[in-house]
Structure formats: structure tokens, C-alpha cells
PDB file of N, CA and C in Angstrom:
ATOM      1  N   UNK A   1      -6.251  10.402   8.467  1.00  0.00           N
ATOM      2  CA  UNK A   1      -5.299   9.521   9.115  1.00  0.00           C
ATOM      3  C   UNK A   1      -5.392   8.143   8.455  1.00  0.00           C
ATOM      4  N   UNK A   2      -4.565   7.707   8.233  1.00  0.00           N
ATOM      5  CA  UNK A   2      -4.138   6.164   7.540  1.00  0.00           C
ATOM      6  C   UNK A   2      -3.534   5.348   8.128  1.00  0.00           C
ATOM      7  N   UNK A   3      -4.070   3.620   8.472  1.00  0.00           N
ATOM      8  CA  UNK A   3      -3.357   2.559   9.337  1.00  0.00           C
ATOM      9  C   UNK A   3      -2.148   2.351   8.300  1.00  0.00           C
ATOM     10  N   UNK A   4      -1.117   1.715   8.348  1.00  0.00           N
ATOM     11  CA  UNK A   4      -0.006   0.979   7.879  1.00  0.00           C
ATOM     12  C   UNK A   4       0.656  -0.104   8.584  1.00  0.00           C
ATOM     13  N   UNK A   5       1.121  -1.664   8.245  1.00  0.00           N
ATOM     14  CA  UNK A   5       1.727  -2.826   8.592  1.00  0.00           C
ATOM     15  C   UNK A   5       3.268  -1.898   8.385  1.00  0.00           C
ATOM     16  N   UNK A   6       3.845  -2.247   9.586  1.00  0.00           N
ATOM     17  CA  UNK A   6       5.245  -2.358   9.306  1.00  0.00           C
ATOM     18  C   UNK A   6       5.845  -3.396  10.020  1.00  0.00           C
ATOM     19  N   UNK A   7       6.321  -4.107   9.148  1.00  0.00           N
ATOM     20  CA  UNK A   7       7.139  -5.733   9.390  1.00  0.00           C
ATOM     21  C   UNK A   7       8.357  -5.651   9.480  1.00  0.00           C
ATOM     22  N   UNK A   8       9.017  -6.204  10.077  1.00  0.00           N
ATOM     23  CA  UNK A   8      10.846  -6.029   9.923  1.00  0.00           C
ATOM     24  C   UNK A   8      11.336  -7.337  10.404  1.00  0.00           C
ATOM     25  N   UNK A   9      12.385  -7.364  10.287  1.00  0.00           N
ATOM     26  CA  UNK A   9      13.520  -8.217  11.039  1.00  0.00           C
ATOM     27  C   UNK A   9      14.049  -8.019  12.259  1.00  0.00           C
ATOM     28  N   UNK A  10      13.204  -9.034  13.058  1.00  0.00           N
ATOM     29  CA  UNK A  10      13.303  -9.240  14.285  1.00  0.00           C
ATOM     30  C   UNK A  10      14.513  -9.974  14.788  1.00  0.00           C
ATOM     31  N   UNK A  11      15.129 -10.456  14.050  1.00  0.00           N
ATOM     32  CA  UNK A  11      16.163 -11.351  14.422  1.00  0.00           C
ATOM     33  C   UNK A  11      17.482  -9.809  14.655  1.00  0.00           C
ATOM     34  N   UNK A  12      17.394  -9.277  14.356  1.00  0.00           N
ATOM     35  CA  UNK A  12      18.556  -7.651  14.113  1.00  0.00           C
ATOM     36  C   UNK A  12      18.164  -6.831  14.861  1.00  0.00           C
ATOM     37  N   UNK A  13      16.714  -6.755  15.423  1.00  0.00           N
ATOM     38  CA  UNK A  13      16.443  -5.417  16.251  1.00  0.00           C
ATOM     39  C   UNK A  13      15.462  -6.152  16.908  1.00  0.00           C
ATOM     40  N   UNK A  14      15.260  -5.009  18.392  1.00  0.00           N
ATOM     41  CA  UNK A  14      14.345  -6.077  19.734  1.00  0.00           C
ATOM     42  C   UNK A  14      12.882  -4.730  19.396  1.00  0.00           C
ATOM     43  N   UNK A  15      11.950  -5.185  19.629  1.00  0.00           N
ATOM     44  CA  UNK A  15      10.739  -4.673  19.373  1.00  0.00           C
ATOM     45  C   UNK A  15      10.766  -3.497  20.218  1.00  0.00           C
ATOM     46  N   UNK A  16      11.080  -3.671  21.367  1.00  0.00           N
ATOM     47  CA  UNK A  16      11.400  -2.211  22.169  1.00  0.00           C
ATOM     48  C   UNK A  16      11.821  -1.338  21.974  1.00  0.00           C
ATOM     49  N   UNK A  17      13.456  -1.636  21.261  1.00  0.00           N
ATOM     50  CA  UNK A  17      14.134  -0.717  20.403  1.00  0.00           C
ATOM     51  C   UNK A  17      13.417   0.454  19.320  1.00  0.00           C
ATOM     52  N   UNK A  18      13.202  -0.590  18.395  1.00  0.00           N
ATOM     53  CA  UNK A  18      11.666  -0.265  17.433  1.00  0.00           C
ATOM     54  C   UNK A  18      10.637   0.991  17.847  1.00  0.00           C
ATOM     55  N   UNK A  19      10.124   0.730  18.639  1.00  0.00           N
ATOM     56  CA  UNK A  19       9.078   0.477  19.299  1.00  0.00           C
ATOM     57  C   UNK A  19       9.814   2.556  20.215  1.00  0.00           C
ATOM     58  N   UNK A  20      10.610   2.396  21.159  1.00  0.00           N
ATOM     59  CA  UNK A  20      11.293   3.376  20.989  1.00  0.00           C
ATOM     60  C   UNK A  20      11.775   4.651  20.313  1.00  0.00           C
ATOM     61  N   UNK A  21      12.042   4.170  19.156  1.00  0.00           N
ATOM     62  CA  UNK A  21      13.067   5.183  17.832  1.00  0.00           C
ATOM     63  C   UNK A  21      10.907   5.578  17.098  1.00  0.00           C
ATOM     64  N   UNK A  22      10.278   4.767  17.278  1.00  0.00           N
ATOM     65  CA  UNK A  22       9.018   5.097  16.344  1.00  0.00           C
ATOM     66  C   UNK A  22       8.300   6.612  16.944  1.00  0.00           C
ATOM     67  N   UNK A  23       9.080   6.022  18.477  1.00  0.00           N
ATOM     68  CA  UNK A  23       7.950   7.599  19.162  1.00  0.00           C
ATOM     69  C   UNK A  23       8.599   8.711  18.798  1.00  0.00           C
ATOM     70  N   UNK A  24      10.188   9.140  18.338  1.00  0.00           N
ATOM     71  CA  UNK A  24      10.815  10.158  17.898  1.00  0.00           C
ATOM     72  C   UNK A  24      10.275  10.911  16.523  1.00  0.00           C
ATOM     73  N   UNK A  25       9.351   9.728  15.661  1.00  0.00           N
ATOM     74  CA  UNK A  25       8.765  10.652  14.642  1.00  0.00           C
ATOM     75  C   UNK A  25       8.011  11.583  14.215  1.00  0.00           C
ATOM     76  N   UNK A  26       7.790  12.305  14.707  1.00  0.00           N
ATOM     77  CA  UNK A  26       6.195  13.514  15.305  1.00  0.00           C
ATOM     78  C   UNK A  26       5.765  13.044  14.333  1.00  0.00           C
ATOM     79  N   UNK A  27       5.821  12.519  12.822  1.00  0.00           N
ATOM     80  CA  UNK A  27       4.451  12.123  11.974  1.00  0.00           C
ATOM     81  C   UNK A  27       3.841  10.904  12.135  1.00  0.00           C
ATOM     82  N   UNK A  28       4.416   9.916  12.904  1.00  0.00           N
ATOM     83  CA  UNK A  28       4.133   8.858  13.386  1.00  0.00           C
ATOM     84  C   UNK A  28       2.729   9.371  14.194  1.00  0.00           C
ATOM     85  N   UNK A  29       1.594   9.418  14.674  1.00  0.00           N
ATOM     86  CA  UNK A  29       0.887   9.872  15.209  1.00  0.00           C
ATOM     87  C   UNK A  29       0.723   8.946  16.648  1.00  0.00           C
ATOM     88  N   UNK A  30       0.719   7.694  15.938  1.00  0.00           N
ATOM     89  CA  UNK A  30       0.564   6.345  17.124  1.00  0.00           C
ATOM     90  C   UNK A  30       0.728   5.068  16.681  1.00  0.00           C
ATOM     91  N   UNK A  31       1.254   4.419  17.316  1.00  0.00           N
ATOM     92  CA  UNK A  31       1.421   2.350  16.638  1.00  0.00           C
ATOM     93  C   UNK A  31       0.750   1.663  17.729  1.00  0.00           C
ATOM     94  N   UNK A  32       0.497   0.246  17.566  1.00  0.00           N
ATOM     95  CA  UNK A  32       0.295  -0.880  18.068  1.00  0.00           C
ATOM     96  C   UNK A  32       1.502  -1.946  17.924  1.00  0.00           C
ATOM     97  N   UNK A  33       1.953  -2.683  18.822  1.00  0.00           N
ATOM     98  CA  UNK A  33       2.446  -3.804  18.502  1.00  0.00           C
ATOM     99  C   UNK A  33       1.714  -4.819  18.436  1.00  0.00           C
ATOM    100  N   UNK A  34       1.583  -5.396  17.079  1.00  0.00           N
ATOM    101  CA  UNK A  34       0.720  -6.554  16.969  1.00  0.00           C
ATOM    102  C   UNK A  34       1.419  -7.589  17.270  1.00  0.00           C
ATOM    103  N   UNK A  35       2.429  -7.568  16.521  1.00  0.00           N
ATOM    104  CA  UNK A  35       3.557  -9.243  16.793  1.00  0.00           C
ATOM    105  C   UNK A  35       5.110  -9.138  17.366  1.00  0.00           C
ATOM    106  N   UNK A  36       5.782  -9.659  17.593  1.00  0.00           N
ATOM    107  CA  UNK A  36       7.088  -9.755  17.933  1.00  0.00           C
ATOM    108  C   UNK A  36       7.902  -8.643  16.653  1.00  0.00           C
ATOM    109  N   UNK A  37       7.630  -8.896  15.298  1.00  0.00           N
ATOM    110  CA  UNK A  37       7.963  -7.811  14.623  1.00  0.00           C
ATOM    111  C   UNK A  37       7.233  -7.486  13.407  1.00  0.00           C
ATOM    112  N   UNK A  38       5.877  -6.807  14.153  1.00  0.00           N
ATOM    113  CA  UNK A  38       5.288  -6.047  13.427  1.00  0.00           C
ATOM    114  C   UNK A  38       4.234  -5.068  14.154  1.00  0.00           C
ATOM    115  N   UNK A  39       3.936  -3.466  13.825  1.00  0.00           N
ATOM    116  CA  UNK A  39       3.320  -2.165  14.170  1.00  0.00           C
ATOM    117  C   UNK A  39       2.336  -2.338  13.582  1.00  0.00           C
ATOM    118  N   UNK A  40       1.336  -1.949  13.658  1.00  0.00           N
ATOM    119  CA  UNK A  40       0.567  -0.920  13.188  1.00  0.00           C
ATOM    120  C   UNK A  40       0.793   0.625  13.509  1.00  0.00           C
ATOM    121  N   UNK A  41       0.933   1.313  12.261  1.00  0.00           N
ATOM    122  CA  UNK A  41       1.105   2.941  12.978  1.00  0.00           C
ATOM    123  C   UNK A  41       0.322   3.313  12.067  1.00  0.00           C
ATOM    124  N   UNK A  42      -0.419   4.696  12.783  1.00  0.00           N
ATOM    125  CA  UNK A  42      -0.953   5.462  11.716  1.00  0.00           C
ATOM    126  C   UNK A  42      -0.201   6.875  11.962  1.00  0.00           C
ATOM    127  N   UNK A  43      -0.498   7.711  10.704  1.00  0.00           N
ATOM    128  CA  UNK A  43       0.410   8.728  10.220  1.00  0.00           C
ATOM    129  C   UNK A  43      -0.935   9.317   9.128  1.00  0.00           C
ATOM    130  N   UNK A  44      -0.500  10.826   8.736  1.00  0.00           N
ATOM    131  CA  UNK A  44      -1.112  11.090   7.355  1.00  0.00           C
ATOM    132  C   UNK A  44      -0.848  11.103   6.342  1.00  0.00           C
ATOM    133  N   UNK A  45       0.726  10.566   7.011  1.00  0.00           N
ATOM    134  CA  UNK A  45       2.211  10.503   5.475  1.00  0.00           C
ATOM    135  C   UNK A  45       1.566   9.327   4.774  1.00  0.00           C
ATOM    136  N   UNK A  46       2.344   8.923   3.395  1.00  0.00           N
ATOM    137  CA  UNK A  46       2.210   7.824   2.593  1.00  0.00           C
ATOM    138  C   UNK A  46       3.457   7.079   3.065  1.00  0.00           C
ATOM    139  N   UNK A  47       3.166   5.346   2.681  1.00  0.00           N
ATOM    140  CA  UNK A  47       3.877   4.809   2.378  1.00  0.00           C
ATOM    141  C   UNK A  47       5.333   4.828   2.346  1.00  0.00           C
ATOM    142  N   UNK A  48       5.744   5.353   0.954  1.00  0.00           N
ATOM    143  CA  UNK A  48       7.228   5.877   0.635  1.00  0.00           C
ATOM    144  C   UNK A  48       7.828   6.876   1.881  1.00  0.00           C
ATOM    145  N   UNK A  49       7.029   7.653   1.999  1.00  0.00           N
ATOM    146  CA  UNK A  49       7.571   8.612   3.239  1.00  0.00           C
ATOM    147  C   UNK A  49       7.939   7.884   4.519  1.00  0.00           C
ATOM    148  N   UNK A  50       6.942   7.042   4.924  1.00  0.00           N
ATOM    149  CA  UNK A  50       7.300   6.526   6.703  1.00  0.00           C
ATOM    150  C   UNK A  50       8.140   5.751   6.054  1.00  0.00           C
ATOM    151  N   UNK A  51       8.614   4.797   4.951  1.00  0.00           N
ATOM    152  CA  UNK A  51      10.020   4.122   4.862  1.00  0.00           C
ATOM    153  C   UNK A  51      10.892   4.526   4.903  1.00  0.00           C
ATOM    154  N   UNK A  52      11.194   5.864   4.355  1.00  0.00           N
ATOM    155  CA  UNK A  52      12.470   6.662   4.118  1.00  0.00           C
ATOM    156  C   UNK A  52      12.826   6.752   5.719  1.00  0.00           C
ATOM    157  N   UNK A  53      11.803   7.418   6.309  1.00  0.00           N
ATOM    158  CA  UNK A  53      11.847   7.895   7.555  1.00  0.00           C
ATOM    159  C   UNK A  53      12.759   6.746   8.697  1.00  0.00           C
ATOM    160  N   UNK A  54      11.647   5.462   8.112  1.00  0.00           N
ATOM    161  CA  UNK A  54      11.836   4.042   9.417  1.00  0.00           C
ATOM    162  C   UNK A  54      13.333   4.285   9.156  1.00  0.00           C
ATOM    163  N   UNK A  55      13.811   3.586   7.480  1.00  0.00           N
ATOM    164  CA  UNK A  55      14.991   3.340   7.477  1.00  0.00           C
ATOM    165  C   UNK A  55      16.076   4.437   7.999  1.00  0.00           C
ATOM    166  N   UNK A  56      15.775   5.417   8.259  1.00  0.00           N
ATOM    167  CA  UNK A  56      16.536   6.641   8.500  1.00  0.00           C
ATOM    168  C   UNK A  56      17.001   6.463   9.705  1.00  0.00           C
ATOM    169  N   UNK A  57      15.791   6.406  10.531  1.00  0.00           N
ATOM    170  CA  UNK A  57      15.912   6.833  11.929  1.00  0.00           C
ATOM    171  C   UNK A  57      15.461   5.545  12.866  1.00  0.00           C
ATOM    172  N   UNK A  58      14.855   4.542  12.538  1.00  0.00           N
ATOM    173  CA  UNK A  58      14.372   3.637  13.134  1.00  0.00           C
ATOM    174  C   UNK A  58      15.086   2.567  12.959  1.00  0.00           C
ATOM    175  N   UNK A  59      15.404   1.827  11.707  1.00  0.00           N
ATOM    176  CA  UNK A  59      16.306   0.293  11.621  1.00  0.00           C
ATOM    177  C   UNK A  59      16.800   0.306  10.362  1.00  0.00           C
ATOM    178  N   UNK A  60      17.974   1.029  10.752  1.00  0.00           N
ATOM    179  CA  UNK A  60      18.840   1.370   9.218  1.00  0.00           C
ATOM    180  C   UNK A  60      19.456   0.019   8.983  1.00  0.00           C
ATOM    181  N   UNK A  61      19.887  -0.124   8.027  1.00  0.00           N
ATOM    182  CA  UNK A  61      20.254  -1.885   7.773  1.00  0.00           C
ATOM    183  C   UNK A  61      19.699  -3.276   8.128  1.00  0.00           C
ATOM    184  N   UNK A  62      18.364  -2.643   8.186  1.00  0.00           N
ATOM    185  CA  UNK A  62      17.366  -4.142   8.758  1.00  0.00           C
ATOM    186  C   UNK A  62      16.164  -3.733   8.056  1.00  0.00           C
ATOM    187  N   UNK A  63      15.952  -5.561   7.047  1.00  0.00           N
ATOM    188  CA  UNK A  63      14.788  -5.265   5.793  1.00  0.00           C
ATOM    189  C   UNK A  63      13.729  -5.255   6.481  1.00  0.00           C
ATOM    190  N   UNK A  64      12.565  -4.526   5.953  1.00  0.00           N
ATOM    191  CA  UNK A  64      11.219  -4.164   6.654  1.00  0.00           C
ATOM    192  C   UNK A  64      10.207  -3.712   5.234  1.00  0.00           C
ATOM    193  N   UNK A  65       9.148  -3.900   5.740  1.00  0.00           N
ATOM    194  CA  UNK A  65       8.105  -3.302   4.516  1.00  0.00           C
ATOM    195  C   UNK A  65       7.423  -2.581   5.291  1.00  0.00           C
ATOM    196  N   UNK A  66       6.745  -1.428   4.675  1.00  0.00           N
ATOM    197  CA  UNK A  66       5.755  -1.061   4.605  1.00  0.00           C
ATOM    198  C   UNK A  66       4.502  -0.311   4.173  1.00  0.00           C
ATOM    199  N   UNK A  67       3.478  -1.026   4.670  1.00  0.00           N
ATOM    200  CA  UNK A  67       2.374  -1.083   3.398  1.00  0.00           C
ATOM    201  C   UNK A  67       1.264  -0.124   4.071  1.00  0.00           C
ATOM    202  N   UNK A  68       0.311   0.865   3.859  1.00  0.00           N
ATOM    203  CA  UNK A  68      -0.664   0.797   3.887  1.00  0.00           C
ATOM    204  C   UNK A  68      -2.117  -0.237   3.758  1.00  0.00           C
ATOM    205  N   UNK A  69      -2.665  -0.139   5.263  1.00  0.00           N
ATOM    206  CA  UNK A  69      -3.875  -1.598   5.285  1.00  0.00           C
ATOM    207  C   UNK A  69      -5.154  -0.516   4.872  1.00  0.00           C
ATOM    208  N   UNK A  70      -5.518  -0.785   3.412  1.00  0.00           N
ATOM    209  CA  UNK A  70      -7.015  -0.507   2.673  1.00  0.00           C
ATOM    210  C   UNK A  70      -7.971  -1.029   3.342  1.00  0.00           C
ATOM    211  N   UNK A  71      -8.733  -0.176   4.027  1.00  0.00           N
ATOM    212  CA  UNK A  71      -9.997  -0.118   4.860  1.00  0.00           C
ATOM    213  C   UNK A  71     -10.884  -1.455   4.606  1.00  0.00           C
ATOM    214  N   UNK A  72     -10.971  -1.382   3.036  1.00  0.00           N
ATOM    215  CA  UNK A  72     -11.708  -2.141   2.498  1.00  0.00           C
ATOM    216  C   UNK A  72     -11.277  -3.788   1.637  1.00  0.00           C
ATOM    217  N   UNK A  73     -10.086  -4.134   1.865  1.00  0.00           N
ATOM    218  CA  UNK A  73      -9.098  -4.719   1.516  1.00  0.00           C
ATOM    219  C   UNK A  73      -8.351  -5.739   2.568  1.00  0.00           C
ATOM    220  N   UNK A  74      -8.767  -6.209   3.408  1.00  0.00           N
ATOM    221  CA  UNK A  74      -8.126  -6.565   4.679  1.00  0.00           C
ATOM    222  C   UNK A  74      -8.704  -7.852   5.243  1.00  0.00           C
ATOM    223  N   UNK A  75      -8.290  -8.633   5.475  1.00  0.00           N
ATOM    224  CA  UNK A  75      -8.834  -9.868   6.989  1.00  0.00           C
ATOM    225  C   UNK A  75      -7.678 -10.507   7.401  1.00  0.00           C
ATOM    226  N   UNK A  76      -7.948 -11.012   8.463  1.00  0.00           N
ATOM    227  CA  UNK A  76      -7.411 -11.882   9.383  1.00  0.00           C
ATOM    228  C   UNK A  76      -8.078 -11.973  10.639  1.00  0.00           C
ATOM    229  N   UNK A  77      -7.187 -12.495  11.653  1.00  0.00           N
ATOM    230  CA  UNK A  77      -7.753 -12.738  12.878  1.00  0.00           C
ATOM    231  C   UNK A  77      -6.705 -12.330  14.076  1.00  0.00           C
ATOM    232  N   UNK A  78      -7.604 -11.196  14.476  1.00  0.00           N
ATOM    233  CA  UNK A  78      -6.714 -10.206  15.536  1.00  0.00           C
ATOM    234  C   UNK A  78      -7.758 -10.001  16.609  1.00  0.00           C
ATOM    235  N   UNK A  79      -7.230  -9.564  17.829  1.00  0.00           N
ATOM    236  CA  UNK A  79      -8.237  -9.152  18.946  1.00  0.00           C
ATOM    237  C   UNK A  79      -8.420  -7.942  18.328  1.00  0.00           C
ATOM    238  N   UNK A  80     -10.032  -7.323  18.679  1.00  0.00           N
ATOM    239  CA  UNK A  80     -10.768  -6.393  18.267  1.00  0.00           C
ATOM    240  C   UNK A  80      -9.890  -5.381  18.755  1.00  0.00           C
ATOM    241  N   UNK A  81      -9.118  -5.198  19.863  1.00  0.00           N
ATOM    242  CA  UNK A  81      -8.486  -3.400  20.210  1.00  0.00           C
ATOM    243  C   UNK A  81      -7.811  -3.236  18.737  1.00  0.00           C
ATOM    244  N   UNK A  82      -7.230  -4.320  18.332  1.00  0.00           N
ATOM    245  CA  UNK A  82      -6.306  -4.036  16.764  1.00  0.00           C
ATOM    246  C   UNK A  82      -6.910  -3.627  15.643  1.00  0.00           C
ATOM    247  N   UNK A  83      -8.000  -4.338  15.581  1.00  0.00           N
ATOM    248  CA  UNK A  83      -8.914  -4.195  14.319  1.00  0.00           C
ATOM    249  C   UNK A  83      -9.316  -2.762  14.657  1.00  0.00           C
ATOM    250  N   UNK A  84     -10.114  -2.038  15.667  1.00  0.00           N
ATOM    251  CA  UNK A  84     -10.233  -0.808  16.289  1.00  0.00           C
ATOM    252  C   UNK A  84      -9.414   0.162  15.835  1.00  0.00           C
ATOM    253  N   UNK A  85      -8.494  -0.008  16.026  1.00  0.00           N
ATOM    254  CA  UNK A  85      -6.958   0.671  16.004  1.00  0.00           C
ATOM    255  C   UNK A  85      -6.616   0.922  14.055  1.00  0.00           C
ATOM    256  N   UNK A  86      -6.850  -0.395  13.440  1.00  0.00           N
ATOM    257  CA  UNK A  86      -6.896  -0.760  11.937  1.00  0.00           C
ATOM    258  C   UNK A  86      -7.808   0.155  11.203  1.00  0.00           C
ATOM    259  N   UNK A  87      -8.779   0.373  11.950  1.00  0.00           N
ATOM    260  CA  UNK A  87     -10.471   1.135  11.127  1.00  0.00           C
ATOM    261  C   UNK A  87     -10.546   2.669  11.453  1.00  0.00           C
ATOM    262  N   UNK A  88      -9.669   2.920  12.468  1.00  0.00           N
ATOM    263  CA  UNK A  88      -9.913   4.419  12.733  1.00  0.00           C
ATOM    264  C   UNK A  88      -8.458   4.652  13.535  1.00  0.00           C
ATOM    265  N   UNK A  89      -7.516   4.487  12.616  1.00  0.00           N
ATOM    266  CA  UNK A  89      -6.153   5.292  13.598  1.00  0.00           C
ATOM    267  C   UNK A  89      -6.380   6.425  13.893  1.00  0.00           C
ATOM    268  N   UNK A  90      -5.872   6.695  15.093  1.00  0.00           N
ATOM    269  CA  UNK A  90      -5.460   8.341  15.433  1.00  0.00           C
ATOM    270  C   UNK A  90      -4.743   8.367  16.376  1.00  0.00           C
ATOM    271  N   UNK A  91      -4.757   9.721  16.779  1.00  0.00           N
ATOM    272  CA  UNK A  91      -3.332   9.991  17.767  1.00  0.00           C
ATOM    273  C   UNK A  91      -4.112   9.477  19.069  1.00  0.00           C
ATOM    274  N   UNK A  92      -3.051   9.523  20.135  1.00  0.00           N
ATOM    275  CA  UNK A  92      -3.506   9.257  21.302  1.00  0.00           C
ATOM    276  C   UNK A  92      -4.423  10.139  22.152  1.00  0.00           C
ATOM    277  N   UNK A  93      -4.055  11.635  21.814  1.00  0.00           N
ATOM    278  CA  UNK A  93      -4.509  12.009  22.297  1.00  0.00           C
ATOM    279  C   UNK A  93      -6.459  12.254  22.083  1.00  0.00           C
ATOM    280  N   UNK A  94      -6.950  11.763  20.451  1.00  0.00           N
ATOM    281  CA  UNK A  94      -7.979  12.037  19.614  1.00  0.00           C
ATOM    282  C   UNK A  94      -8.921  10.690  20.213  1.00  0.00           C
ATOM    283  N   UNK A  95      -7.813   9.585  20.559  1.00  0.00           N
ATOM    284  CA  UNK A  95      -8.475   8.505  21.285  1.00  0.00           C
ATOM    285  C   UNK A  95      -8.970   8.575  22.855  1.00  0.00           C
ATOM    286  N   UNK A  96      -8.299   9.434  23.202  1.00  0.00           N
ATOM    287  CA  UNK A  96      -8.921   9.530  24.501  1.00  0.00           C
ATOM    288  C   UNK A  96      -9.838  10.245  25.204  1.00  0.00           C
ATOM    289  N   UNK A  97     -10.060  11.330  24.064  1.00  0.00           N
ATOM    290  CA  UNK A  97     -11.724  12.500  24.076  1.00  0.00           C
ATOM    291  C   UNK A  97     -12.556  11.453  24.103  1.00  0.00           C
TER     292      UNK A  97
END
């Protein structure tokens, strides 16, 4: 399982919306909302794949990136449930055993 940032344009779509259309992806496994417009989701897909996907089905005509966050590659300053969430994604259900 792999964390990924996905950022978008918040000014075009409401985080709920988002936030919504993300749970329709069965490879989506699980996200966080960190900011007004930005996820953390993890997935086992790459990169290229959850974009095709976002833009598909999630916020077609609204720019967004997204990146895979390297385990080993990373800082800032977040409350620990995020960083948690950052170091060991998984599904919901793998989190709650």
C-alpha cells in the first residue's frame, strides 16, 4: 500500500464533493483530508493511474496533482493521526483490527 498528496482546485470543487466521488473508487483504499484542498489517499495503484482515474471520475476539468509521498523523502508539520496515516496507509478496514 502507498500514501499519495492529491491537491486540486478548490476554488471549482467543494472538498465534500471530492471527498464523495473518491469513495466510488474501489482502488482508492482510504484518504484523509488534510487541507481545504488536499487528500491523502492510499491505493496500490501508481501515480499515473489514480490521475487518470481522479480526472475521470472525480474533478474532470479542475487542475490537481498527484504525487506519491516517499516514506523516506518527506517533512512538514501535521498532527500525528496524518503522519500515521502517511507511514502506513491502509484500508479502513486493516486499521481497525
Amino acid at each position: 500500500m502507498n500514501a499519495f498528496l492529491l491537491v486540486y482546485d478548490s476554488s471549482r470543487m467543494s472538498r465534500d464533493l471530492v471527498s464523495r466521488r473518491l469513495d466510488k473508487i474501489a482502488e482508492i483504499t482510504n484518504w484523509y483530508a488534510v487541507f481545504d484542498n488536499t487528500f491523502c489517499i492510499s491505493s496500490e495503484r501508481d501515480a499515473r493511474w489514480l490521475a487518470a482515474q481522479i480526472r475521470e471520475e472525480v474533478i474532470p476539468d479542475v487542475r490537481f496533482i498527484v504525487t506519491e509521498i516517499e516514506t523516506k523523502k518527506k517533512g512538514g508539520w501535521l498532527p500525528r493521526i496524518i503522519w500515521d496515516f502517511i507511514n502506513r496507509p491502509q484500508s479502513p478496514e486493516s486499521s481497525a483490527a
